[in-house]
Protein backbone atom coordinates (compact mmCIF):
# COMPACT_ATOMS: atom_id res chain seq x y z
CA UNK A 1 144.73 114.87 95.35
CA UNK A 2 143.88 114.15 98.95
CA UNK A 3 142.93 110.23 98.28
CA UNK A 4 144.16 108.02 100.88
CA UNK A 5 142.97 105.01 99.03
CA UNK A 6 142.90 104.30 95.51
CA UNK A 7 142.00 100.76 93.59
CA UNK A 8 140.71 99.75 90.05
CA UNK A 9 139.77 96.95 88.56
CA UNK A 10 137.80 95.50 85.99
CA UNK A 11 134.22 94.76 85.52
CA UNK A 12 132.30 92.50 83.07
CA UNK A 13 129.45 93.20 81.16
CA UNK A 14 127.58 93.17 78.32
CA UNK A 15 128.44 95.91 76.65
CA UNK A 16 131.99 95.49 77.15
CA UNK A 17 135.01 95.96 79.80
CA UNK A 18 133.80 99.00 81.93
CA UNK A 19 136.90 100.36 84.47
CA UNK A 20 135.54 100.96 87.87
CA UNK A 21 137.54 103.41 90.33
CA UNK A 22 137.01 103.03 94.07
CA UNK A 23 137.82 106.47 95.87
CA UNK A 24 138.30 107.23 99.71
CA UNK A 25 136.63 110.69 100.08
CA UNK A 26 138.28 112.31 103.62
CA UNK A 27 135.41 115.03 104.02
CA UNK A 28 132.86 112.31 103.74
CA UNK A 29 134.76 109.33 105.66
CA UNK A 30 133.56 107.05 102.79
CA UNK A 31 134.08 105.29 99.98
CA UNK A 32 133.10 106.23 95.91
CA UNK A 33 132.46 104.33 93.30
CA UNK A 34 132.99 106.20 90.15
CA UNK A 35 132.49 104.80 87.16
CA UNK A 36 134.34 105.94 84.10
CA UNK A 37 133.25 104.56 80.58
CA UNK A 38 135.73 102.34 78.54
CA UNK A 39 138.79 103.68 77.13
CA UNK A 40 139.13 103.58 73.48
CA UNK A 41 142.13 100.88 74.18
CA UNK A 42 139.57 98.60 75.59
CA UNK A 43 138.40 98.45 71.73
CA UNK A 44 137.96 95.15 69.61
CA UNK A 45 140.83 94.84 67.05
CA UNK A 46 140.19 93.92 63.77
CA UNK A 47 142.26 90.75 64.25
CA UNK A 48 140.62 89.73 67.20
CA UNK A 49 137.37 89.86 65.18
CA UNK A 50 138.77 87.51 62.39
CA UNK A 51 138.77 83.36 62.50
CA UNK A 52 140.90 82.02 64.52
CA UNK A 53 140.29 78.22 62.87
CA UNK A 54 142.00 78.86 60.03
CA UNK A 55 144.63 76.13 59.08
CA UNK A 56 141.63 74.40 56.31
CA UNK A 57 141.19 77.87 55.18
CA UNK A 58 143.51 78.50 51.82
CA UNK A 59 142.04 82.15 51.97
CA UNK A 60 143.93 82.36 55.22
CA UNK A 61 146.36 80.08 56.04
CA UNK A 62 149.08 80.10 54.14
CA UNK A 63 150.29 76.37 53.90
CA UNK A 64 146.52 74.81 53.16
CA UNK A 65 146.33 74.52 49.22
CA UNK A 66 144.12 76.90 47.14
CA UNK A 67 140.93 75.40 46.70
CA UNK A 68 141.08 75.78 42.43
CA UNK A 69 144.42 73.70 42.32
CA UNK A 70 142.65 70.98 43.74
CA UNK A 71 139.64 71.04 41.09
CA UNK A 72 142.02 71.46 38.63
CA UNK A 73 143.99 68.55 39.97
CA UNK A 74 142.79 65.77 37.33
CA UNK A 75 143.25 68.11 34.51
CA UNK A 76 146.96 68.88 35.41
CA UNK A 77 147.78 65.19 35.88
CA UNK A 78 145.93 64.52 32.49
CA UNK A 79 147.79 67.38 30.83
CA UNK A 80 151.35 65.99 32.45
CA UNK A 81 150.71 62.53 30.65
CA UNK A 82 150.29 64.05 27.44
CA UNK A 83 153.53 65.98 28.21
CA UNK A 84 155.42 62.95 28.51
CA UNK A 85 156.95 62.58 25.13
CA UNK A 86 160.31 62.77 23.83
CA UNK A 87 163.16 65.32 23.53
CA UNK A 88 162.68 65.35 19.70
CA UNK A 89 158.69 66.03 20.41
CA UNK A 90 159.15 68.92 22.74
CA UNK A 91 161.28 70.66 20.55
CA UNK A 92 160.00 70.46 17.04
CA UNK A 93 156.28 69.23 15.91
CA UNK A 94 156.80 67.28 12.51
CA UNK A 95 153.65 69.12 10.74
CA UNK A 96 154.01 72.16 12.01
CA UNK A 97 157.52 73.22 12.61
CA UNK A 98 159.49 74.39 15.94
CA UNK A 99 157.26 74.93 18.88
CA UNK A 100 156.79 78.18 20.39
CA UNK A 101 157.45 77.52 23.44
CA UNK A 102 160.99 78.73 24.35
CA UNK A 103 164.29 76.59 26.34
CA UNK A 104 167.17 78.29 27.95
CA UNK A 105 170.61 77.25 26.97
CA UNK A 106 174.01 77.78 28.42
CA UNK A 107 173.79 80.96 26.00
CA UNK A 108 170.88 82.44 26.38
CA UNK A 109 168.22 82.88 29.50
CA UNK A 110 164.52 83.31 28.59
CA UNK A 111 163.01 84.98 31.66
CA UNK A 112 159.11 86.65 31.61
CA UNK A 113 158.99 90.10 33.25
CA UNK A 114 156.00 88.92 35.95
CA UNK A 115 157.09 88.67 39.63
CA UNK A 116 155.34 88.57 42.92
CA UNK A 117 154.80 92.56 43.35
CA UNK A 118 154.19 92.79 39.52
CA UNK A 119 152.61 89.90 37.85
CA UNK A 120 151.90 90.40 34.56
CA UNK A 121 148.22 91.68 33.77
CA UNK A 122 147.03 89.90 30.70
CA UNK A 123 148.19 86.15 31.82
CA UNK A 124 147.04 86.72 35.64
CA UNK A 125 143.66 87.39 34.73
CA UNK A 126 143.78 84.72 31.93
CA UNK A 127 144.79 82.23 34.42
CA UNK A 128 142.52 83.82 37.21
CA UNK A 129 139.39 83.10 34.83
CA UNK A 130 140.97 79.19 34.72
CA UNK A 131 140.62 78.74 38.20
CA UNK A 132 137.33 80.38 37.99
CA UNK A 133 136.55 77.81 35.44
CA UNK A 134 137.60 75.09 37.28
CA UNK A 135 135.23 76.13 39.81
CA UNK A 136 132.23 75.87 38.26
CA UNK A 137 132.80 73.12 35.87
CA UNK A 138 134.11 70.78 39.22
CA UNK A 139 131.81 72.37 41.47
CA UNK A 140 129.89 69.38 44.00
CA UNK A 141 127.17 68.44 42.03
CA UNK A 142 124.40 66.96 44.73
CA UNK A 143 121.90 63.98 43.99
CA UNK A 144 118.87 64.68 44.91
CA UNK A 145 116.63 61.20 45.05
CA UNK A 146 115.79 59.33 42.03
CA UNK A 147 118.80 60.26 40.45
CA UNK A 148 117.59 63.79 40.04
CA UNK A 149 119.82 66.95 40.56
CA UNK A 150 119.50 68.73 43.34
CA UNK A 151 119.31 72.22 43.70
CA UNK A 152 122.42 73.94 44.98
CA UNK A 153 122.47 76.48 47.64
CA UNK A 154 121.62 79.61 45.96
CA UNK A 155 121.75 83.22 47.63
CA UNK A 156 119.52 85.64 45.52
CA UNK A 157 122.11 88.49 45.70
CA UNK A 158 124.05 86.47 43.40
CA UNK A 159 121.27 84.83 41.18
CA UNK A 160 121.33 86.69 38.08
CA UNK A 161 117.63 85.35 37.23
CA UNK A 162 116.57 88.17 40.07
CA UNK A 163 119.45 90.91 39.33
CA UNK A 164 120.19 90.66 35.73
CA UNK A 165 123.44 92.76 34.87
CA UNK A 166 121.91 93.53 31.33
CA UNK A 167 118.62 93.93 29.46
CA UNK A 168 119.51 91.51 27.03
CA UNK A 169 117.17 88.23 27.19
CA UNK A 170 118.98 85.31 29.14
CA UNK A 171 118.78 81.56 27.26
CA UNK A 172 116.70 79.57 29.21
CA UNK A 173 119.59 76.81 29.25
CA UNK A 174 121.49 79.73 30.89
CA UNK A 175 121.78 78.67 34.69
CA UNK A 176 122.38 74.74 33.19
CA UNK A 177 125.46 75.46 30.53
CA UNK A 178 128.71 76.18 32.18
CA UNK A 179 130.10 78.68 30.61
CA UNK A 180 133.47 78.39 28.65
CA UNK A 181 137.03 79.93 29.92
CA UNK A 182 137.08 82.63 27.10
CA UNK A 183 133.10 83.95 28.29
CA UNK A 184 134.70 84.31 31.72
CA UNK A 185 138.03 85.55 30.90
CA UNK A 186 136.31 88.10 28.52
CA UNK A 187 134.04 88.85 31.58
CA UNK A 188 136.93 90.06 33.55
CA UNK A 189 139.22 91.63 31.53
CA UNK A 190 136.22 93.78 30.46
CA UNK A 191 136.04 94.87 33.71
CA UNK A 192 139.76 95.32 34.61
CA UNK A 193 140.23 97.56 31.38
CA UNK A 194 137.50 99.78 31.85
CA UNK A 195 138.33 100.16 35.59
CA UNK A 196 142.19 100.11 35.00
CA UNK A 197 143.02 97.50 37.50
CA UNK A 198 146.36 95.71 38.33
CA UNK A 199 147.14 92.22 38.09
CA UNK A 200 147.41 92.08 42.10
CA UNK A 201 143.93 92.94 42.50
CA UNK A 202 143.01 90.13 40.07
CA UNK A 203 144.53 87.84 42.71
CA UNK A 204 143.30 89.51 45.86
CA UNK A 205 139.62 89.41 43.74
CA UNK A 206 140.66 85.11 43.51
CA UNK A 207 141.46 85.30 47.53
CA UNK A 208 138.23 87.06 48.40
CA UNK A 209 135.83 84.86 45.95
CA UNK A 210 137.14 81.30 47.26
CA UNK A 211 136.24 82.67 50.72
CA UNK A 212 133.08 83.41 50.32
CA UNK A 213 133.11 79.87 48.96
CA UNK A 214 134.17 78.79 51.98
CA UNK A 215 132.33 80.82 54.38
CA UNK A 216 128.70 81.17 53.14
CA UNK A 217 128.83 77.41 52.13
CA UNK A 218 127.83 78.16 48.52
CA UNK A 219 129.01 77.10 44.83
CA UNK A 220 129.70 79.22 42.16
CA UNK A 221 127.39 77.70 39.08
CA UNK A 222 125.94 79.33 35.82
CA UNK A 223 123.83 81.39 37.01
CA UNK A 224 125.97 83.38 39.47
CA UNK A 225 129.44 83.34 38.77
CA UNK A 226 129.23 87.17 36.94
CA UNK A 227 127.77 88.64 40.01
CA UNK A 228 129.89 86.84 42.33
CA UNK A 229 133.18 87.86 40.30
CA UNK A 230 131.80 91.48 39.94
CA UNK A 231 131.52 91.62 43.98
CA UNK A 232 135.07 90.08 44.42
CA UNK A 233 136.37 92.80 41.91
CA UNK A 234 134.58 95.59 43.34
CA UNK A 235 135.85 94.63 47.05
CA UNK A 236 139.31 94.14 45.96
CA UNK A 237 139.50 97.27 44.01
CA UNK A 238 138.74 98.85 47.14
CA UNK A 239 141.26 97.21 49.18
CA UNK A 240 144.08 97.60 47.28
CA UNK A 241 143.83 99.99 45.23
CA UNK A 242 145.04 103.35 46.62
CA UNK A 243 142.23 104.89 44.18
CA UNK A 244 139.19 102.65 44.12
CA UNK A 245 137.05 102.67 41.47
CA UNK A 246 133.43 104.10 42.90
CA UNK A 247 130.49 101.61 42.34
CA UNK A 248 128.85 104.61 40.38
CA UNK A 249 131.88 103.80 37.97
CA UNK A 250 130.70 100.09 37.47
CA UNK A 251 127.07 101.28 36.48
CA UNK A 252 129.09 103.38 33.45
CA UNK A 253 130.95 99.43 32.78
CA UNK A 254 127.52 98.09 33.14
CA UNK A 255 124.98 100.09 31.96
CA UNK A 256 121.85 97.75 33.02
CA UNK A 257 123.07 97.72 36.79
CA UNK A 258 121.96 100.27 39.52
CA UNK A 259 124.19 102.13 42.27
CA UNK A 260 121.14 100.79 44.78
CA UNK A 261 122.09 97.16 43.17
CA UNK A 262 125.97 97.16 43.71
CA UNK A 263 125.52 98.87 47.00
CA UNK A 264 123.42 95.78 48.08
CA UNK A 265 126.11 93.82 46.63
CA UNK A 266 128.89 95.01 48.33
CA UNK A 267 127.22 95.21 51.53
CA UNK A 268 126.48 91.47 51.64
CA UNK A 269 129.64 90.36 50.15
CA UNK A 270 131.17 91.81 53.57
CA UNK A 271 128.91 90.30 55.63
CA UNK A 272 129.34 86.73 53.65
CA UNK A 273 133.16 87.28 54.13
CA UNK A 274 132.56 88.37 57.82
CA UNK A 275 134.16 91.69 57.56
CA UNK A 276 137.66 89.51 56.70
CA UNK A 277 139.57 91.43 53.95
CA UNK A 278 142.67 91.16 55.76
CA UNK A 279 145.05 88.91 52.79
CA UNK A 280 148.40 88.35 54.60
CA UNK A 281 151.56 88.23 52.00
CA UNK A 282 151.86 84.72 52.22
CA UNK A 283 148.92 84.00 51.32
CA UNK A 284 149.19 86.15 48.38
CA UNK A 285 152.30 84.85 47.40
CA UNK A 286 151.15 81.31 47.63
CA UNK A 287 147.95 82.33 45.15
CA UNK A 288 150.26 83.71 42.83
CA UNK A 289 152.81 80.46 42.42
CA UNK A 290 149.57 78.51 42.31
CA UNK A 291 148.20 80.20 39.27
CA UNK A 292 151.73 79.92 37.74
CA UNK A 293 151.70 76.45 38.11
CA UNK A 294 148.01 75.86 37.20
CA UNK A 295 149.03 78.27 33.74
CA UNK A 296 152.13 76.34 33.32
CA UNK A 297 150.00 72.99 32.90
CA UNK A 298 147.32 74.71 30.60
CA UNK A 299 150.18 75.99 28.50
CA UNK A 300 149.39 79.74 29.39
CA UNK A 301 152.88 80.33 29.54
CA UNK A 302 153.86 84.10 30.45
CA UNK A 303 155.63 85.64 27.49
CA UNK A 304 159.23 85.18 27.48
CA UNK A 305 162.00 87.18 26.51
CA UNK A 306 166.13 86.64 26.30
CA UNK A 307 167.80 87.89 29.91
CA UNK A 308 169.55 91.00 28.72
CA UNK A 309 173.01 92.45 30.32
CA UNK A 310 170.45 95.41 31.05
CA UNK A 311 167.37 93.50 32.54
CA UNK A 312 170.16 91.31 35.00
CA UNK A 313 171.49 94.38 35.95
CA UNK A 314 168.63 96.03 37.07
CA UNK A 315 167.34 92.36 38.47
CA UNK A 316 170.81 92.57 40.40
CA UNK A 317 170.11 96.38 42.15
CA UNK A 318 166.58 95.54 43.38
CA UNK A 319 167.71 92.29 44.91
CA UNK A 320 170.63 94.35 46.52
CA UNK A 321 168.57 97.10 47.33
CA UNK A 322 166.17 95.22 48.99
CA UNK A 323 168.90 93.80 51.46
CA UNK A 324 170.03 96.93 52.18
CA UNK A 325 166.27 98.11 52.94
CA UNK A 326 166.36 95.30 55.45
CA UNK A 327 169.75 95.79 57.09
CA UNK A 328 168.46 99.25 57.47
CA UNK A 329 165.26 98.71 59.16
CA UNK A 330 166.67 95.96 61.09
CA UNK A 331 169.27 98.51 62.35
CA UNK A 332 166.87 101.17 62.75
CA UNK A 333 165.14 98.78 65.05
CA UNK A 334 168.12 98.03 67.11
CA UNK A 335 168.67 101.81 67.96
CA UNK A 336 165.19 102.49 68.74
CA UNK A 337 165.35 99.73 71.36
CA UNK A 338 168.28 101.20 72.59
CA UNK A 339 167.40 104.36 72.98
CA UNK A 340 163.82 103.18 74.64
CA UNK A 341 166.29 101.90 77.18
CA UNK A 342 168.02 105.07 77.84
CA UNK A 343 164.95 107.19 78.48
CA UNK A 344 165.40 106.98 81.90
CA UNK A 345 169.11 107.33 82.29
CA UNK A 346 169.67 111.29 83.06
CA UNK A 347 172.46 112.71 80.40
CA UNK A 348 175.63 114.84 80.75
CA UNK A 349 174.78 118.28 79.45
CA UNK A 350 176.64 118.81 76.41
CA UNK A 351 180.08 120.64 76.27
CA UNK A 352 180.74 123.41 74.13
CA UNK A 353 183.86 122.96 71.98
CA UNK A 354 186.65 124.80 72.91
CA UNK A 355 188.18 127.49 70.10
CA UNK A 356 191.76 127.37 70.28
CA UNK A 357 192.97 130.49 68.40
């Protein structure tokens, strides 16, 4: 009130954007400077904060290819040649009868009951331990001179030799033996059933660990892959699970391991992963059709079952149902823009109706 002459603008500094107001003051016959601090609008966003070279990151881009399909690469060929037999071969084994692997028919449908939004739990974290696998048994193995091995990079967070997750004595052969699929898969699904997780968080829990792979510049090996899966688990667990499982929780799961110990776990595994938990859907979605193909080349087939009249009905609603959702919220968006336009427009007042007797 009373200001003849008004102006902002914008200021750099260190600290941030700081809005500066220039104010003619009549009583005075001068100009003020006030200074006002920064709006919470002037605010970092999250996405701002995250990468924004990310088309060689499978983590987060969604058309680069997962890092464990690639390990696994040799293997799948490998396992296609075998494959390549004939008709008779696929269908019946001459010593031990019919396979068990079921073929649809003009009759009959086999269909499993995992999808995107629900895979199913016990062959997601079967195949999640795979890739896993593939990781450490493919991992780059440096030459150090004279033909010795080098040393990988090793952060002692991880190193089990310094934060043992039991009391148990550890082989001294134990950070040189990969370990086998079932140790790891054993691993995880202990964890999953004690803590009740879903098969999504087994994938988010892939997502996270191959990008702290790819961000702190490390390899998962022998004597780190438990502590590195247990930090993936616990930071997924948190992230998508509406209920997260408490790290107090994990010290019941593991009864060797300290709260102080997966505090300092978690808090490191966010700084490794630069505070990015953000996992876009099609980057989840392109995990998930990875580990079906890597578990269809392994032969960890999810269970199939005959396509009933009551499972294609049902199969039938949702996909209807979930066009309607997005006619509806495409419709919903349509009036919302039109009545955004309208807010200026002044309206008739509204008639009362007329009672004819």
């Amino acid at each position: 009130m009373g200001n003849k002459h008004s102006c902002c603008f914008f200021g750099g500094g260190s600290g941030g954007k700081k809005l500066h107001e220039e104010i003619y003051r009549p009583e005075l016959e001068q100009h003020e400077i006030i200074v006002r601090p920064a709006s919470s609008t002037n605010l970092q966003h999250i996405s701002e904060r995250e990468p924004e070279d990310t088309e060689g990151d499978p983590s987060n881009h969604p058309k680069t290819g997962t890092l464990f399909l690639v390990l696994a690469l040799n293997e799948i060929q490998k396992n296609h040649r075998l494959r390549r037999r004939s008709h008779y071969d696929n269908h019946f084994n001459r010593h031990h009868g019919p396979l068990g692997k079921k073929y649809s028919s003009c009759s009959t449908i086999y269909i499993d009951d995992s999808t995107v939004s629900q895979p199913n739990l016990k062959n997601t974290i079967k195949t999640v331990a795979l890739a896993i696998y593939f990781h450490i048994k493919n991992r780059d193995k440096r030459n150090g001179p004279f033909g010795t091995t080098q040393t990988v990079r090793y952060l002692d967070i991880f190193d089990e030799s310094k934060h043992p997750l039991s009391k148990d004595m550890v082989p001294d052969d134990y950070s040189s033996r990969d370990p086998e699929h079932k140790a790891i898969y054993r691993f995880v699904r202990t964890l999953f059933n004690a803590a009740q997780l879903t098969a999504e968080c087994a994938i988010v829990c892939l997502v996270y660990l191959e990008r702290l792979l790819t961000y702190a510049e490390i390899e998962i090996c022998p004597g780190n892959w438990k502590r590195i899966i247990l930090g993936a688990i616990l930071l997924a667990s948190k992230v998508w699970d509406d209920q997260a499982v408490w790290n107090v929780d994990y010290c019941q799961i593991l009864k060797d391991i300290t709260v102080e110990d997966m505090n300092e776990l978690e808090r490191q595994f966010l700084e490794l992963l630069q505070f990015n938990i953000n996992v876009p859907s099609s980057v989840y979605a392109k995990y998930y059709f990875d580990l079906r193909a890597l578990a269809d080349a392994h032969d960890l087939n999810f269970p199939l079952e005959p396509l009933s009249k009551e499972r294609a009905l049902k199969l039938e609603v949702h996909a209807l149902s979930t066009v309607c959702a997005d006619k509806l919220r495409e419709t919903i968006r349509i009036e919302l823009k039109r009545s955004t336009s309208l807010d200026g427009m002044t309206l008739l007042p509204k008639m009362s109706k007329a009672i004819i007797s």
